[in-house]
Protein backbone atom coordinates (compact mmCIF):
# COMPACT_ATOMS: atom_id res chain seq x y z
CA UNK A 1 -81.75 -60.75 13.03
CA UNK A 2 -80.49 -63.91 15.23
CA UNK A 3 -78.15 -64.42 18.49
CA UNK A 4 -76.04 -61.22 18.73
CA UNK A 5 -72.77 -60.82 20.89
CA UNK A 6 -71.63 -57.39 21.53
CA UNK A 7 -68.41 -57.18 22.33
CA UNK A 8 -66.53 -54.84 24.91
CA UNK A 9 -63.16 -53.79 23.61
CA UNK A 10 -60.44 -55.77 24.88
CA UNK A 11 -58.16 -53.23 27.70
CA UNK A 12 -54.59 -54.45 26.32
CA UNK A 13 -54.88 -56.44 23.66
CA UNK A 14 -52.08 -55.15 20.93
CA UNK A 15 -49.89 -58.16 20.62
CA UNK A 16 -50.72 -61.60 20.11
CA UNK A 17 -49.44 -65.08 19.75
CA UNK A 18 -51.61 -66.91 16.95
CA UNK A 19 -50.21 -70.97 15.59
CA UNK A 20 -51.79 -71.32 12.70
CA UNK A 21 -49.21 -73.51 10.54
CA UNK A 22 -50.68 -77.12 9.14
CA UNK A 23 -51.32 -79.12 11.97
CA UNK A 24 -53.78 -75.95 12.70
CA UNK A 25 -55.33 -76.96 9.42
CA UNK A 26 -55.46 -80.76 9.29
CA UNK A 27 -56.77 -80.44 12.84
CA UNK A 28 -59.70 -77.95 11.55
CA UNK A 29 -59.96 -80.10 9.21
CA UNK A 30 -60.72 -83.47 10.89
CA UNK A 31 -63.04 -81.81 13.45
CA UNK A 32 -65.15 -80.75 10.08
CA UNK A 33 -64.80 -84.72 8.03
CA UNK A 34 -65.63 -85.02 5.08
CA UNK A 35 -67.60 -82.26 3.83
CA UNK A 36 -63.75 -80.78 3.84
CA UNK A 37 -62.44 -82.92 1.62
CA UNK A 38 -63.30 -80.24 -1.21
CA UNK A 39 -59.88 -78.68 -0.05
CA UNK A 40 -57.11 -79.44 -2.83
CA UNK A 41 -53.94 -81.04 -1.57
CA UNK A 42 -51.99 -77.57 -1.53
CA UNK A 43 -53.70 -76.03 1.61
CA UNK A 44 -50.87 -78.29 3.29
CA UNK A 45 -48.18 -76.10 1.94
CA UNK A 46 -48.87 -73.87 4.97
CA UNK A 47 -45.19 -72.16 5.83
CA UNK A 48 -44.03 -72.81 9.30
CA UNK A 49 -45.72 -71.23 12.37
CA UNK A 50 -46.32 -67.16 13.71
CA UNK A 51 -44.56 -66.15 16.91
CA UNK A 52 -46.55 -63.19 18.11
CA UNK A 53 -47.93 -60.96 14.83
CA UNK A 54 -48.40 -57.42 15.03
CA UNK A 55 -51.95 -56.07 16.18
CA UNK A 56 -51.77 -51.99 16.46
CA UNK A 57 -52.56 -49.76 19.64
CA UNK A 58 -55.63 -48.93 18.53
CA UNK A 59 -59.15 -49.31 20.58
CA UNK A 60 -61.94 -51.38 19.29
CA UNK A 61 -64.85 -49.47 17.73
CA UNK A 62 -67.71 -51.26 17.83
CA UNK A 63 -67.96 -55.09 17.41
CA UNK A 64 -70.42 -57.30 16.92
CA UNK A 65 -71.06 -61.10 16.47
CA UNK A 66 -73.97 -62.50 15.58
CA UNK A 67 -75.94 -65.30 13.91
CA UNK A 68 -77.54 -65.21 11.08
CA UNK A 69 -79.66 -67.41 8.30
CA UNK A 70 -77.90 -67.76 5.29
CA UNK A 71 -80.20 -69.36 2.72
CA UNK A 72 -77.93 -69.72 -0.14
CA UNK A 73 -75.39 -72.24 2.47
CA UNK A 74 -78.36 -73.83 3.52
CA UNK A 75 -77.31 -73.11 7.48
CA UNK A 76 -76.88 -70.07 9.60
CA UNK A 77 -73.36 -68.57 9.97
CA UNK A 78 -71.75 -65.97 11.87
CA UNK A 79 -71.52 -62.86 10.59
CA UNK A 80 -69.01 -60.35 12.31
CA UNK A 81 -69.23 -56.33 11.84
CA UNK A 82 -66.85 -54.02 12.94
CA UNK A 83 -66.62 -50.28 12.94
CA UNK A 84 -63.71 -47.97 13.76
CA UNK A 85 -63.63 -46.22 17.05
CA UNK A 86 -65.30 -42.73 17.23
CA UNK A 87 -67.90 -43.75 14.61
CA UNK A 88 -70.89 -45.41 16.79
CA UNK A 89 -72.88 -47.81 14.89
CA UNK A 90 -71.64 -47.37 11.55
CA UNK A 91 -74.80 -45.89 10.13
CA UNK A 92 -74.25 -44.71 6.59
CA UNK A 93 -70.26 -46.29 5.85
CA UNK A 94 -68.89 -47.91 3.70
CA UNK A 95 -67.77 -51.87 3.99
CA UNK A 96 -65.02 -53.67 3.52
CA UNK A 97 -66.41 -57.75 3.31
CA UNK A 98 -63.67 -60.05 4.62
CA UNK A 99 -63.49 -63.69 3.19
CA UNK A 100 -61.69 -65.51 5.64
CA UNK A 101 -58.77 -68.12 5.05
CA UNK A 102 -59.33 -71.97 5.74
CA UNK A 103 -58.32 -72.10 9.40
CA UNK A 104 -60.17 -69.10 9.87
CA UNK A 105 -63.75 -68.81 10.82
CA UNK A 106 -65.83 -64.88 11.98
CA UNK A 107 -65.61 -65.63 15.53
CA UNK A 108 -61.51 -65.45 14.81
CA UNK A 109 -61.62 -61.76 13.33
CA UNK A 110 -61.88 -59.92 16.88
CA UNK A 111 -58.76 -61.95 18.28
CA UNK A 112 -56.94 -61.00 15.04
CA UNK A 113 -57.26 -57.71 15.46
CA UNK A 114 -59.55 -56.62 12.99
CA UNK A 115 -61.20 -53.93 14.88
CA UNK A 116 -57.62 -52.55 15.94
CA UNK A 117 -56.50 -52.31 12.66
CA UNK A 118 -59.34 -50.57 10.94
CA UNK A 119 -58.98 -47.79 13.57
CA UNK A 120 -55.75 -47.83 13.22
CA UNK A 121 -55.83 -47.18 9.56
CA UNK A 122 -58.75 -44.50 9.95
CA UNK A 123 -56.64 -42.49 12.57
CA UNK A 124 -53.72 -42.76 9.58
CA UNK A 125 -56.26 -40.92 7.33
CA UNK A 126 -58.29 -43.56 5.53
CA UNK A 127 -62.04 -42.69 5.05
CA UNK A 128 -63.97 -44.31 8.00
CA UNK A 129 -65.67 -47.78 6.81
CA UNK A 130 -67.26 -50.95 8.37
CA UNK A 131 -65.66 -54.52 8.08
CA UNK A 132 -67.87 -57.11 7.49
CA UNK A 133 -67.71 -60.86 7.15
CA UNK A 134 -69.61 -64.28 7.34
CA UNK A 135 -68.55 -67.51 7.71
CA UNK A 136 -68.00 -69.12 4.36
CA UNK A 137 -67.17 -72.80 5.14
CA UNK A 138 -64.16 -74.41 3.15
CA UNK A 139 -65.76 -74.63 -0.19
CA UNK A 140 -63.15 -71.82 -1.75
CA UNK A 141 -66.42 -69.65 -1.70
CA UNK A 142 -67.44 -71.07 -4.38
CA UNK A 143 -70.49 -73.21 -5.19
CA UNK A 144 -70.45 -76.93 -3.52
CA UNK A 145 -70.40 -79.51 -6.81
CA UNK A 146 -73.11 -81.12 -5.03
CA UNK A 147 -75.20 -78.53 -4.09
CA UNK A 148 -76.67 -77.11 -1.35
CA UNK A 149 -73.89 -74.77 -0.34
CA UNK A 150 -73.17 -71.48 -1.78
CA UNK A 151 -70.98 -68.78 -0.37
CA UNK A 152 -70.62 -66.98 -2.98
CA UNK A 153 -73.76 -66.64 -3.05
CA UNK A 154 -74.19 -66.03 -0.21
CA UNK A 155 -71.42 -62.77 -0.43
CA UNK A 156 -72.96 -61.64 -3.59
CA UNK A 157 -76.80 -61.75 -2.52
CA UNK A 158 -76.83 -62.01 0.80
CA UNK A 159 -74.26 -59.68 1.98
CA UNK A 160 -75.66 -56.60 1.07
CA UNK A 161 -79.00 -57.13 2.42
CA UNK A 162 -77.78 -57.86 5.75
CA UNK A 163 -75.44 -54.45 5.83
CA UNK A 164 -78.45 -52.65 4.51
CA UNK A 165 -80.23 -53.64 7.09
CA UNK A 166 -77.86 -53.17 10.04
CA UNK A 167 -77.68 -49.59 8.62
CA UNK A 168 -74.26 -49.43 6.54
CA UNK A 169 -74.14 -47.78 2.97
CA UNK A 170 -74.16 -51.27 1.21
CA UNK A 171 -74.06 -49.63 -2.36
CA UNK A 172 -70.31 -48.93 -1.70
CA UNK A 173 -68.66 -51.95 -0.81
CA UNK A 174 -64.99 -53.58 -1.43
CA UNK A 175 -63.02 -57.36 -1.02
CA UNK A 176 -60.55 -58.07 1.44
CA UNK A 177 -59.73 -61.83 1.92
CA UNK A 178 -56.54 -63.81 2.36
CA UNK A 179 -55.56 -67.41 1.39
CA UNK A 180 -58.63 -69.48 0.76
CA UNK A 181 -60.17 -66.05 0.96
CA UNK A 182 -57.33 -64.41 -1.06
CA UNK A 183 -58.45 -67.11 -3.62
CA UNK A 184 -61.87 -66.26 -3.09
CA UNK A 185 -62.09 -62.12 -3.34
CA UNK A 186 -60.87 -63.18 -6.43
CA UNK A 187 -63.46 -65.55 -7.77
CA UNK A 188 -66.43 -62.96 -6.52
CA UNK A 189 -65.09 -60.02 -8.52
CA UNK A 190 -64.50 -62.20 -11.76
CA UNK A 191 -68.12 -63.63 -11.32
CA UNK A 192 -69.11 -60.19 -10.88
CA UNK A 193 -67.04 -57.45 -11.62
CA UNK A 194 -69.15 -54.46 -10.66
CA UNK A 195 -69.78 -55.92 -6.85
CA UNK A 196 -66.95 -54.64 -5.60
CA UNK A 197 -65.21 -51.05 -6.03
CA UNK A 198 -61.78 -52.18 -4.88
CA UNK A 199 -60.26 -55.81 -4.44
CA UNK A 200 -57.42 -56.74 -1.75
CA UNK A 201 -56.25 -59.84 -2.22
CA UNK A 202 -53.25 -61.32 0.74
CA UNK A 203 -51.33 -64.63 -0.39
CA UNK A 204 -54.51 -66.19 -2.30
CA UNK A 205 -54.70 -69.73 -2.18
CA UNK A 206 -54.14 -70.51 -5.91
CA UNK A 207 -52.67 -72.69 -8.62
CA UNK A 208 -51.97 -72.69 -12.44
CA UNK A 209 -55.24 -74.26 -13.78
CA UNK A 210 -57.58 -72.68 -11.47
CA UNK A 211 -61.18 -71.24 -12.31
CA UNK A 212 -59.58 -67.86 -11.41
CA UNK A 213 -56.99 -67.88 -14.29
CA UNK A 214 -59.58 -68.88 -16.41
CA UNK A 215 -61.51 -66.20 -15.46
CA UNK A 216 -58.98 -62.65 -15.16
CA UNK A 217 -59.94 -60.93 -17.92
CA UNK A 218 -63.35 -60.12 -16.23
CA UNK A 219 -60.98 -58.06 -13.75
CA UNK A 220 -60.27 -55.28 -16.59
CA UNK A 221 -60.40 -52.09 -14.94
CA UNK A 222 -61.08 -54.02 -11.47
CA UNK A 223 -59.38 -51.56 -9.06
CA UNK A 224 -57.10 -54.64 -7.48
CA UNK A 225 -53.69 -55.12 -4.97
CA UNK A 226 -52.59 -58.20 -4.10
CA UNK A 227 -49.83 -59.12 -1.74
CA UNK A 228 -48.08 -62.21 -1.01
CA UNK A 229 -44.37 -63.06 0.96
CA UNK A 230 -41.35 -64.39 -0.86
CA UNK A 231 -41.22 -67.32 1.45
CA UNK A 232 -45.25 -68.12 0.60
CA UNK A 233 -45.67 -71.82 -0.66
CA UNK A 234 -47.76 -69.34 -3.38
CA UNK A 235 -45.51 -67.35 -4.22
CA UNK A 236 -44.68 -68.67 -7.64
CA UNK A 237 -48.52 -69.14 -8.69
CA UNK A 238 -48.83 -65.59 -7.44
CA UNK A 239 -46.74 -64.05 -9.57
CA UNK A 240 -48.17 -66.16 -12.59
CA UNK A 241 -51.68 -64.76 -11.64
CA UNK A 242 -50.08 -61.39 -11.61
CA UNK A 243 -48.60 -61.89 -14.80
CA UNK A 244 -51.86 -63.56 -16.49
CA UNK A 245 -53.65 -60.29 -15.71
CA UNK A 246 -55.28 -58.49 -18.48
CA UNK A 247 -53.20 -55.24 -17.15
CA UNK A 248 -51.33 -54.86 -14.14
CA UNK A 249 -52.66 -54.36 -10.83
CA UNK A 250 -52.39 -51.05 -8.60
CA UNK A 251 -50.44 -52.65 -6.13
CA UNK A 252 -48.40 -55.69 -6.37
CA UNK A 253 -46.46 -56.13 -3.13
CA UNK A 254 -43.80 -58.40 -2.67
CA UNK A 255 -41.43 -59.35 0.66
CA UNK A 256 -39.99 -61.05 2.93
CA UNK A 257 -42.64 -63.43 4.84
CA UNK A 258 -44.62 -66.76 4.79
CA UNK A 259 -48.39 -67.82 4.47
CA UNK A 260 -48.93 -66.04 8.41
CA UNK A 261 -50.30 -63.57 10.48
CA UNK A 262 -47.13 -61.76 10.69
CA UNK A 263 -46.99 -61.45 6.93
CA UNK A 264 -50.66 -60.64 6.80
CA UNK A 265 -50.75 -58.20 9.37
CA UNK A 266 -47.68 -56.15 8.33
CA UNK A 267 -49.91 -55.32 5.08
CA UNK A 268 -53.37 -54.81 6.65
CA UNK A 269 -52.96 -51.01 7.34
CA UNK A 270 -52.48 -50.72 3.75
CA UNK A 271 -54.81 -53.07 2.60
CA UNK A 272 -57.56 -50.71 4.49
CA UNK A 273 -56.01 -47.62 3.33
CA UNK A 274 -55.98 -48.81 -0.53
CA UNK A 275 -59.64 -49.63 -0.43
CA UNK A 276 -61.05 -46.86 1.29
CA UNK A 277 -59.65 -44.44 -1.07
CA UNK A 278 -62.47 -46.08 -3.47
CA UNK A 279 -65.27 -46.02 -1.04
CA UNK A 280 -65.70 -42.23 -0.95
């Protein structure tokens, strides 16, 4: 099963400063070389920076980190699991499977929050689930051109196993992901549209001429919301995405914010409570 980290609940964690504007990224991505130079140019329209974003009240179920094998990336990767507080290991839920953003990595998803918000949003009334999510590189998940490297792959094959096996209902399962995530919920429900029940997708990453606008009309009847800020460097290709759908989404939210945590989190409640109501 590899390393495992279980994590106490943090005592008074419910707000928290996170930077994550573009030197964030061009720092990640130096540390990382070249294999990041997959990255199109517009991951430096990152908007500004986010003074202290919102994390809810809400205790920590149970959270783990641990290290995994992922054959179809060709390396082992973190994979992080959460469940909301009151529901012990998870045993028989329903998951959510997070696809991270570019400056984003599993290890992050505790400090975010994660674990707050999902009890948060089960206390509000959603049906309990399980987050889930692996480390997916900076390949968009999508296959590497030179091989080698596949997370989406690795979220379409992999995935499940490894919730079946830590003892989560793996048959029911929905997309959350944001930017390069956003981008990449996205790409896994066109390449397969029964994987997921529900889609949530938070400021994707995208541009006119991507495979994903190639590829919408696969997401016909694809339970989806996707929300993005006004003041998103996005927000333009967003709205042609929306529009290039073969019928309109269930929820297409628009407001005031930038490509940040404070936009992000302001949504994640309902994010969670939109794709439970399709786990059931």
């Amino acid at each position: 099963m590899g390393v495992v980290s279980e994590r106490e609940p943090a005592a008074n964690l419910t707000r928290r400063r996170f930077i994550i504007g573009g030197l964030g990224l061009a720092g990640a991505a130096a540390a990382a070389g070249a294999a990041y130079a997959v990255l199109p140019p517009r991951y430096t329209r990152w908007v500004g920076t986010s003074p202290e974003p919102f994390i809810p009240d809400a205790p920590e179920g149970r959270i783990r980190l641990e290290t995994v094998r992922s054959e179809a990336r060709g390396r082992d990767v973190g994979l992080f699991t959460a469940v909301p507080a009151g529901h012990g290991d998870g045993a028989g839920l329903p998951v959510v499977v997070v696809l991270h953003g570019a400056s984003a990595t599993s290890a992050d998803y505790q400090s975010f929050g994660l674990g707050r918000f999902l009890t948060a949003a089960v206390d509000a009334g959603a049906e309990p689930f399980v987050l889930a999510g692996a480390d997916g590189g900076l390949l968009r998940w999508e296959p590497d051109p030179a091989g080698g490297d596949d997370p989406r792959q690795m979220v379409l094959e992999e995935m499940p196993e490894w919730l079946a096996e830590r003892g989560f209902d793996a048959g029911r399962r929905a997309l959350w992901g944001w930017s390069m995530g956003g981008y990449g919920v996205l790409g896994v429900a066109e390449s397969d549209p029964t994987w997921a029940r529900a889609v949530a997708a938070f400021s994707p990453a995208i541009a006119r001429g991507d495979a994903v606008f190639g590829g919408v009309d696969a997401l016909a009847g694809q339970p989806l919301g996707i929300w993005c800020g006004t003041d998103d460097g996005f927000y333009d290709d967003v709205q042609a995405l929306v529009a290039a759908l073969p019928e309109p989404p269930e929820i297409a939210s628009y407001g005031p914010g930038a490509h940040t945590r404070v936009y992000w989190n302001d949504q994640t409640v309902d994010a969670f409570t939109f794709l439970a109501s399709y786990l059931g």
